[in-house]
Protein backbone atom coordinates (compact mmCIF):
# COMPACT_ATOMS: atom_id res chain seq x y z
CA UNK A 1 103.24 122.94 107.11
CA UNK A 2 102.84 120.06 109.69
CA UNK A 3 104.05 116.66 109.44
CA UNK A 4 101.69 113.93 110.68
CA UNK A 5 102.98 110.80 111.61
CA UNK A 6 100.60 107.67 112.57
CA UNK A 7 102.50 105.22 114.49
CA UNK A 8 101.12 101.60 116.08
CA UNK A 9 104.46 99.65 118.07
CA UNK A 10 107.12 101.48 116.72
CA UNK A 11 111.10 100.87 117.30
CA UNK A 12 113.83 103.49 117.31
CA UNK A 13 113.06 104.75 114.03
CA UNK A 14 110.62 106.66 114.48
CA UNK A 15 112.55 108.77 117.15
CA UNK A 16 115.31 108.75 114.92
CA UNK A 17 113.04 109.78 112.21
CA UNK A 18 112.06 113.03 113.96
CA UNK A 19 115.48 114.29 114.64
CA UNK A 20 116.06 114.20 111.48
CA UNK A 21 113.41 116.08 110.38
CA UNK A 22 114.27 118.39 113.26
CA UNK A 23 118.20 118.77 111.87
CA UNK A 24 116.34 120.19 108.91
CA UNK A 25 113.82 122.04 109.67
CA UNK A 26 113.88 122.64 113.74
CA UNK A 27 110.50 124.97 113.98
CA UNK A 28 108.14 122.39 111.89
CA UNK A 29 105.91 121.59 113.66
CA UNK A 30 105.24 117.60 113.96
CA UNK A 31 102.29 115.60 115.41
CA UNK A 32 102.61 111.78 116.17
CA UNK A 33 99.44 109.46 116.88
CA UNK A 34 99.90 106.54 119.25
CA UNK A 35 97.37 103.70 117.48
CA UNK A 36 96.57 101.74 120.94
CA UNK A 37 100.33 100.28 120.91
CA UNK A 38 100.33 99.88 124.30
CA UNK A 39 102.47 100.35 127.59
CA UNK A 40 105.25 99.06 126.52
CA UNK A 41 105.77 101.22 123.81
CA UNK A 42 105.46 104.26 125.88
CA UNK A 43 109.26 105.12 125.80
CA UNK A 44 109.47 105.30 122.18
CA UNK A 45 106.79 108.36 122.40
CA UNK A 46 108.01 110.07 125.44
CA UNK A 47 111.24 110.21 122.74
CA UNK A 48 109.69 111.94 120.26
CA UNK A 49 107.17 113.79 122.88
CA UNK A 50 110.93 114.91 124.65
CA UNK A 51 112.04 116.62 120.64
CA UNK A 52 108.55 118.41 120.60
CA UNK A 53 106.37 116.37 118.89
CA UNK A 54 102.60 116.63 119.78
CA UNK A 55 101.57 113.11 120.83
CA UNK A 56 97.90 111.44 120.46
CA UNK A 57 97.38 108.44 121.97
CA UNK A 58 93.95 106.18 122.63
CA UNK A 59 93.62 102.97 124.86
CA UNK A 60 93.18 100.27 121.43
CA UNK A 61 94.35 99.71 118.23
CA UNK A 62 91.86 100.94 115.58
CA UNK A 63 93.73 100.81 112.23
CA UNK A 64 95.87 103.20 110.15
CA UNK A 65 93.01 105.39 108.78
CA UNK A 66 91.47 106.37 112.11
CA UNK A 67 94.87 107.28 113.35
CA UNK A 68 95.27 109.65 110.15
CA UNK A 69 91.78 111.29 110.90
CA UNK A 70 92.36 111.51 114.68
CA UNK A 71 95.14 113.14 114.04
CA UNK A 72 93.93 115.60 111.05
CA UNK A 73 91.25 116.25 113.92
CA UNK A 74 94.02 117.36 116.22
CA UNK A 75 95.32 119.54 113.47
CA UNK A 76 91.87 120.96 112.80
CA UNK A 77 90.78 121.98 116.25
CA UNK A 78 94.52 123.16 117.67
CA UNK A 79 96.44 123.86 114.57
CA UNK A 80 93.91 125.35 111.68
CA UNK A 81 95.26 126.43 108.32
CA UNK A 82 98.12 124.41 108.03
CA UNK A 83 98.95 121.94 104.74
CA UNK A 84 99.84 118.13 106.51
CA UNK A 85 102.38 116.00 105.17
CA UNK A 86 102.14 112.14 106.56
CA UNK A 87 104.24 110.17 106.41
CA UNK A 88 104.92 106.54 107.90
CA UNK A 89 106.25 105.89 111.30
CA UNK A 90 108.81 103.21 110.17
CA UNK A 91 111.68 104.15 108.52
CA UNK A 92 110.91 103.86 104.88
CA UNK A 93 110.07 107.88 104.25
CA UNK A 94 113.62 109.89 104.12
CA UNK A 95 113.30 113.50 105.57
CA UNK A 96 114.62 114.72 101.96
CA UNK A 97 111.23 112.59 100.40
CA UNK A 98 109.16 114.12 103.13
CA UNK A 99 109.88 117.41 102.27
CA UNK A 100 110.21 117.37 99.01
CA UNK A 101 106.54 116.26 99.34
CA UNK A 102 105.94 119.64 101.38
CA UNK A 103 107.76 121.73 98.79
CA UNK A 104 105.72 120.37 96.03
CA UNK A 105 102.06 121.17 97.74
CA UNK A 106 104.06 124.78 98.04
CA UNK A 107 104.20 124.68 94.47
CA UNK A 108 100.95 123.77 93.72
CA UNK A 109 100.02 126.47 96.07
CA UNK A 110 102.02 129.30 94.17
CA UNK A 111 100.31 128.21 91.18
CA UNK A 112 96.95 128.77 92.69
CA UNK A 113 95.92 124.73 92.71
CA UNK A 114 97.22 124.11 96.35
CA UNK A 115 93.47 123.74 97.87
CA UNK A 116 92.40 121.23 95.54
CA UNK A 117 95.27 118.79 94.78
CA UNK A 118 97.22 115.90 97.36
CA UNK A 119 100.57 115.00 96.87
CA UNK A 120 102.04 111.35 96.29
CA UNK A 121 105.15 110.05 97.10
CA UNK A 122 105.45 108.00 94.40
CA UNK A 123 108.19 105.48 95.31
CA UNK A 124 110.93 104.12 92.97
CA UNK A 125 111.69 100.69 95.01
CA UNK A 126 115.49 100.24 94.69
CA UNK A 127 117.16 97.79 97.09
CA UNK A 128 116.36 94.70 98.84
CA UNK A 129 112.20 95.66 99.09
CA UNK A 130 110.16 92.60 100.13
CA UNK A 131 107.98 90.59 97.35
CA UNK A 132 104.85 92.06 98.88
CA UNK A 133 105.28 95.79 98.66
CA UNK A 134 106.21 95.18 94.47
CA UNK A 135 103.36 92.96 94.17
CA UNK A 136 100.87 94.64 96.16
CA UNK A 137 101.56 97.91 94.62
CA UNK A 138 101.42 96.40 91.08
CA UNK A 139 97.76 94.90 91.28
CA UNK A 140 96.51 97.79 93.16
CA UNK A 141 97.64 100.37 90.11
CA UNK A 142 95.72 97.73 87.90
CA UNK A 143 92.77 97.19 90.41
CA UNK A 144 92.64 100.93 90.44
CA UNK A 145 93.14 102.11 87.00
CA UNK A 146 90.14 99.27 85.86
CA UNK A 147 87.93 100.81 88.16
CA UNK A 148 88.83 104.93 87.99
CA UNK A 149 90.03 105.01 84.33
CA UNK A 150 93.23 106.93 86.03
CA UNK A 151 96.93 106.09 86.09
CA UNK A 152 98.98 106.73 89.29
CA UNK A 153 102.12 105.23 89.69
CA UNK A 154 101.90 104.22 93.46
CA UNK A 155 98.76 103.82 94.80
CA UNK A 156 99.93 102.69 98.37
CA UNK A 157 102.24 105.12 99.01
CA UNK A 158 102.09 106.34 102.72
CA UNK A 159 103.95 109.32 102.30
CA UNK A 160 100.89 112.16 101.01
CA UNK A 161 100.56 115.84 101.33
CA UNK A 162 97.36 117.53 101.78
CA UNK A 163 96.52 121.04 101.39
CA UNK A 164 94.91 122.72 104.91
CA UNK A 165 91.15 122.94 102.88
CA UNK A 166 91.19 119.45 101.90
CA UNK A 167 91.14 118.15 105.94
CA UNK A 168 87.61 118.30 106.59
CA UNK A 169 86.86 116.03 103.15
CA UNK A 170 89.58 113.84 104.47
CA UNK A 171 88.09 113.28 108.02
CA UNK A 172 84.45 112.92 105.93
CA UNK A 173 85.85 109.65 103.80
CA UNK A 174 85.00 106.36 105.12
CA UNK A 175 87.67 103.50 106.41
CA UNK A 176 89.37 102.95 109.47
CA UNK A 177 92.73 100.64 108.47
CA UNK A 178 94.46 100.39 105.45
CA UNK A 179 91.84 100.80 103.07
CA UNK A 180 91.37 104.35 104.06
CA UNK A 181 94.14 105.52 102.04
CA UNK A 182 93.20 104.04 98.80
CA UNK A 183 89.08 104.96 99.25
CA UNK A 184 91.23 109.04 99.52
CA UNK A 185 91.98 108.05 96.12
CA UNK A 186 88.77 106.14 94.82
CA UNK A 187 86.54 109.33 95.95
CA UNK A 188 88.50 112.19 95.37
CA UNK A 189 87.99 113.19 91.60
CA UNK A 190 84.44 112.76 92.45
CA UNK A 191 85.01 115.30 95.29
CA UNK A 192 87.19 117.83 92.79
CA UNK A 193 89.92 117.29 94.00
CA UNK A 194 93.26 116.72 91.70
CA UNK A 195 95.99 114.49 92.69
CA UNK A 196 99.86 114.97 91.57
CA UNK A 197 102.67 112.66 91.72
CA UNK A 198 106.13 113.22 93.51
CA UNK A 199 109.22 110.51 92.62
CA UNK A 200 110.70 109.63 96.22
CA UNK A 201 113.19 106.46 97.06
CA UNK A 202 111.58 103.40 99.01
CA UNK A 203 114.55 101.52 100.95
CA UNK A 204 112.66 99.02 102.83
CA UNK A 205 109.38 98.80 104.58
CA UNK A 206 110.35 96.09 107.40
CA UNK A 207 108.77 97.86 110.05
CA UNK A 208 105.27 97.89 108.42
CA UNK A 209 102.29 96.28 110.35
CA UNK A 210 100.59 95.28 106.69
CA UNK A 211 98.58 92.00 107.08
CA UNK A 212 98.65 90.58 103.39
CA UNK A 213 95.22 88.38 103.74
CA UNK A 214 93.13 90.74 106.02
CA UNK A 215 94.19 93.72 105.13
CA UNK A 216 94.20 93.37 101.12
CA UNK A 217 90.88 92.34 101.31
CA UNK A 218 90.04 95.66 102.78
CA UNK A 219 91.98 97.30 100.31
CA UNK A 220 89.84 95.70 97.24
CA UNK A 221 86.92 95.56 98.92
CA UNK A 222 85.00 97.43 96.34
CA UNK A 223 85.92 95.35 93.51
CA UNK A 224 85.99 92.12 95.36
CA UNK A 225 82.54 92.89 95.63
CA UNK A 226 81.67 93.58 92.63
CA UNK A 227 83.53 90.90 91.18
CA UNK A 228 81.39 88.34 93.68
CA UNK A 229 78.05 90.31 92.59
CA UNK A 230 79.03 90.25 88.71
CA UNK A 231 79.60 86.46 89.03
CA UNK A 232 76.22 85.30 90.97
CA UNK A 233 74.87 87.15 88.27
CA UNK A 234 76.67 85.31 85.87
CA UNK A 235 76.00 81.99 87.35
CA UNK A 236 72.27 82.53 87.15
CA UNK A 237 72.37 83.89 83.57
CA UNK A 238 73.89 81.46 82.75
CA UNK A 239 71.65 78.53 84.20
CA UNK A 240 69.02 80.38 82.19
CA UNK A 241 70.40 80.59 79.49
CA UNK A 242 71.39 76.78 79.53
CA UNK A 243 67.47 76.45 79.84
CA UNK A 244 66.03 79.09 77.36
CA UNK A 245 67.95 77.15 74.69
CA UNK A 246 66.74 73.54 75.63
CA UNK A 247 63.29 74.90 75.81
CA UNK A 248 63.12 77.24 72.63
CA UNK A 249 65.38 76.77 69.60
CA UNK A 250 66.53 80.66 69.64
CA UNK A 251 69.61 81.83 70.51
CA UNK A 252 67.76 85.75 70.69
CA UNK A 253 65.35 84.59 73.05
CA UNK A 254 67.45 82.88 75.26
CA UNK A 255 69.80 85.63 75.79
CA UNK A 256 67.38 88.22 76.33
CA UNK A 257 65.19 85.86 78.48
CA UNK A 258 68.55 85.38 80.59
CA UNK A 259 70.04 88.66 80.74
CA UNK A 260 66.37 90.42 81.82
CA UNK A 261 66.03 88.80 84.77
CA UNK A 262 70.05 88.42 85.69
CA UNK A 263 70.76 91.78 84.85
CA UNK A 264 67.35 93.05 87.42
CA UNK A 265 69.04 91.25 90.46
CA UNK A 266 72.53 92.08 89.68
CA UNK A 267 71.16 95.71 89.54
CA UNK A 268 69.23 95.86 93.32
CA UNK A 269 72.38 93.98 94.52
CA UNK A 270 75.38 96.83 93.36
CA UNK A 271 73.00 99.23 93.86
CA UNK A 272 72.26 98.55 97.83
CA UNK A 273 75.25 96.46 98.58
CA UNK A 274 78.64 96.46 96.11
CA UNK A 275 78.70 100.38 95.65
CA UNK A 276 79.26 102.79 99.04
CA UNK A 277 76.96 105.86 96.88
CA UNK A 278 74.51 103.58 95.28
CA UNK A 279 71.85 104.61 97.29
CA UNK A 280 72.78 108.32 97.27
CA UNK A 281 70.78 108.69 94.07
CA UNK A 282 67.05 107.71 92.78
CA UNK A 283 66.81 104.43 91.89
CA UNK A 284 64.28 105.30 89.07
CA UNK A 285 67.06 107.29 87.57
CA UNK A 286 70.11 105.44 88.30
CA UNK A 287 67.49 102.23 87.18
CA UNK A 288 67.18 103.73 83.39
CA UNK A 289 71.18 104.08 83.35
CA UNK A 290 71.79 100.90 84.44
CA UNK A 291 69.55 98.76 82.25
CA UNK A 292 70.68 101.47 78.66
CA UNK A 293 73.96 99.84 80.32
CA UNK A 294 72.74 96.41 79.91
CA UNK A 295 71.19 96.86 76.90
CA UNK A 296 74.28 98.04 75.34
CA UNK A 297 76.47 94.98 76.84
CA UNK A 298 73.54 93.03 76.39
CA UNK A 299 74.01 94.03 72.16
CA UNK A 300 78.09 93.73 72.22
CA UNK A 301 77.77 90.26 74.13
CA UNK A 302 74.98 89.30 71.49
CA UNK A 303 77.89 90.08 68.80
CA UNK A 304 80.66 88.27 70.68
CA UNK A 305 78.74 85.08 70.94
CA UNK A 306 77.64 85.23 67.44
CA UNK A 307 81.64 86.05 66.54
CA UNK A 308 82.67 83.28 68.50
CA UNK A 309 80.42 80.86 67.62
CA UNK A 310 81.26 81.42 63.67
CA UNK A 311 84.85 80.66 64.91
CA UNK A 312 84.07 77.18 65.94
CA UNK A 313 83.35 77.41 69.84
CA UNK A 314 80.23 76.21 71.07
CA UNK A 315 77.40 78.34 72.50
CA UNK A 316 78.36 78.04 76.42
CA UNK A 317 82.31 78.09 75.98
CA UNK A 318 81.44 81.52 73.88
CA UNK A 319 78.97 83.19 76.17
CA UNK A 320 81.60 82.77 79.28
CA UNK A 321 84.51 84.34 76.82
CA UNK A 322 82.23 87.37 76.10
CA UNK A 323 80.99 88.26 79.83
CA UNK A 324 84.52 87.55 80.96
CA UNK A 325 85.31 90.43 78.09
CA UNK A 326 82.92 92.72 78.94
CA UNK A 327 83.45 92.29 82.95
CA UNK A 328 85.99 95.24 83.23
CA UNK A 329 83.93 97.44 80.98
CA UNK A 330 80.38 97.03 83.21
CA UNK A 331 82.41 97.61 86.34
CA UNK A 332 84.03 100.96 85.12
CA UNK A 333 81.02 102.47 83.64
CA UNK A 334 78.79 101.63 86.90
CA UNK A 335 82.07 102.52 89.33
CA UNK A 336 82.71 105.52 87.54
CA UNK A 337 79.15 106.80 86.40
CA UNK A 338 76.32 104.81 87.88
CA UNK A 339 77.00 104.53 91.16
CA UNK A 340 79.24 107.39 91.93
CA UNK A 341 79.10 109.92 95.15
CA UNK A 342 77.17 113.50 93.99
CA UNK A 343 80.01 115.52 92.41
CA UNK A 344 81.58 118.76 94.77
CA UNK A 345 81.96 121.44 92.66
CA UNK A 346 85.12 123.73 93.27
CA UNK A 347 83.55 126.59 94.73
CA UNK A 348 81.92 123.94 97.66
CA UNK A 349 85.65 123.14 97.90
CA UNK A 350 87.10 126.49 98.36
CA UNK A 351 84.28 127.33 100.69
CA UNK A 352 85.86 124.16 103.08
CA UNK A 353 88.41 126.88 103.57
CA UNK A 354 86.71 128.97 106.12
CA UNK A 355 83.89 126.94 107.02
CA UNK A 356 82.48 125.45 110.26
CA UNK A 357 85.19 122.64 111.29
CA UNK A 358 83.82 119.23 112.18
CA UNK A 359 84.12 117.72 115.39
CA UNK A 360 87.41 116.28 116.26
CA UNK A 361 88.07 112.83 116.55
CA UNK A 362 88.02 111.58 120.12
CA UNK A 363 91.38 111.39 121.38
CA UNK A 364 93.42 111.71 124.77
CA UNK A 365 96.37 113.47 124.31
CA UNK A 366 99.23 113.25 127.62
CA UNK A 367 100.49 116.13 129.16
């Protein structure tokens, strides 16, 4: 087991954080990355360099996630066939949290699932924990359940354990900050890969470098795009629409008219731009899915409208109620189905275990 800690400007916690870890288990080993925090900063990692911790630092900032996979590439090249457990550099993770992280990918392990399934520190937030952290963590367990059709309790939660045959899949998944950590998540059914929960205690997060604006729109960049693709396509079915029912008295032909060529634009745009794996497949294929899709919205939004409109609204206050209705549902379906990365089956996984190791990240380690 090794514990991987990414850390950009850190204070005394984080060397306080390692002797602890040290009081209880002295011989695990521990590797720290230094995110481009700069000279001034150098004491706090000669600290933990001084208890035995193996340091990685680069010249520049480049986010959370490429610190994770510079150091899994560490791991990889100079430390092979070891589970990782990371955990956060300031203060928030108690040793007893982070290994009781490690002891559960042990378990899963005994039990013969410990090469296919991470670990979560789920945190119960108890205390004075800022507005952000309940919030954030709150929309991203709805964001994430609308687009996955899976619950997890805390889908932000730094503190993860990974088995040793899942690291070269990690290192493979796209995003450099903070959104790295959630795409793990996003990708790795899709990848066979199982993930478990573990209950740990949050106590405060003060030390976190989390930019709310910049760095949420990272996070829910997938369906922020999808969101903005779903509602260009909206605006111009809806113009037809608004058309089609001037120019022919038929409430049939005008949504058909509308949705044929809305629902043809909407599908080149998701299919090059809102969806990383839209690409990966035909488009011939992934073209018949998408438009049985729209057929089938196309008949429940039909329905709706007609619904509606026997309940008294008017044609263009019900047509916005039903694609506002059937939003979620399109973006699951294509998310989930459509649009998805090719499926890893588990023996490609177990393979993983002994096969060729990618190229480490590059990264100048002192000393």
């Amino acid at each position: 087991m090794i514990i991987l800690i990414p850390a950009y400007e850190p204070d005394l916690q984080l060397p306080d954080l390692v002797r602890s870890i040290r009081q209880a288990e002295p011989w695990l080993p521990i590797v720290v990355v230094d995110d481009g925090s700069g000279p001034e900063y150098r004491d706090v990692f000669d600290a933990v360099r001084d208890l035995g911790c193996h340091v990685i630092s680069y010249g520049r900032n480049r986010g959370k996630g490429f610190a994770l996979k510079s150091g899994l590439g560490f791991i990889a090249d100079n430390l092979p066939g070891h589970d990782v457990v990371c955990a956060d550099s300031d203060g928030q993770h108690r040793t007893a949290d982070i290994l009781r992280v490690a002891d559960s990918l042990r378990e899963e392990d005994r039990a013969g699932q410990g090469w296919s399934t991470m670990v979560l520190g789920s945190r119960k937030f108890t205390g004075d924990v800022p507005a952000r952290s309940r919030f954030g963590n709150t929309a991203t367990k709805m964001l994430f359940t609308l687009a996955t059709g899976e619950r997890i309790p805390d889908t932000q939660t730094g503190l993860r354990g990974y088995p040793a045959a899942m690291i070269p899949w990690l290192r493979a998944v796209r995003g450099d900050r903070y959104e790295y950590e959630l795409n793990l998540l996003l990708e790795a059914r899709n990848a066979g890969y199982a993930i478990r929960s573990a209950t740990v205690y949050l106590d405060h997060n003060s030390g976190s470098h989390f930019r709310p604006l910049a760095d949420s729109v990272r996070i829910y960049a997938p369906l922020l795009k999808f969101l903005a693709s779903s509602f260009t396509a909206f605006l111009m079915d809806t113009v037809l629409f608004v058309l089609l029912t001037l120019l022919a008295d038929s409430l049939l032909l005008a949504v058909l008219g509308a949705r044929a060529v809305s629902s043809a634009v909407n599908f080149m745009v998701n299919r090059r731009i809102v969806f990383d794996h839209g690409r990966d497949k035909p488009a011939g294929t992934t073209g018949i899915r998408y438009f049985s899709l729209a057929a089938l919205l196309l008949a429940a939004n039909l329905g709706l409208i007609w619904a509606l409109e026997g309940a008294g609204l008017l044609a263009l206050p019900a047509k916005i109620l039903a694609e506002a209705i059937l939003l979620g549902i399109s973006f699951v379906v294509q998310q989930r189905f459509l649009f998805t990365a090719q499926a890893r089956g588990k023996a490609a996984s177990k393979s993983s275990r002994t096969g060729p190791r990618e190229p480490s990240a590059s990264t100048h380690i002192p000393g």
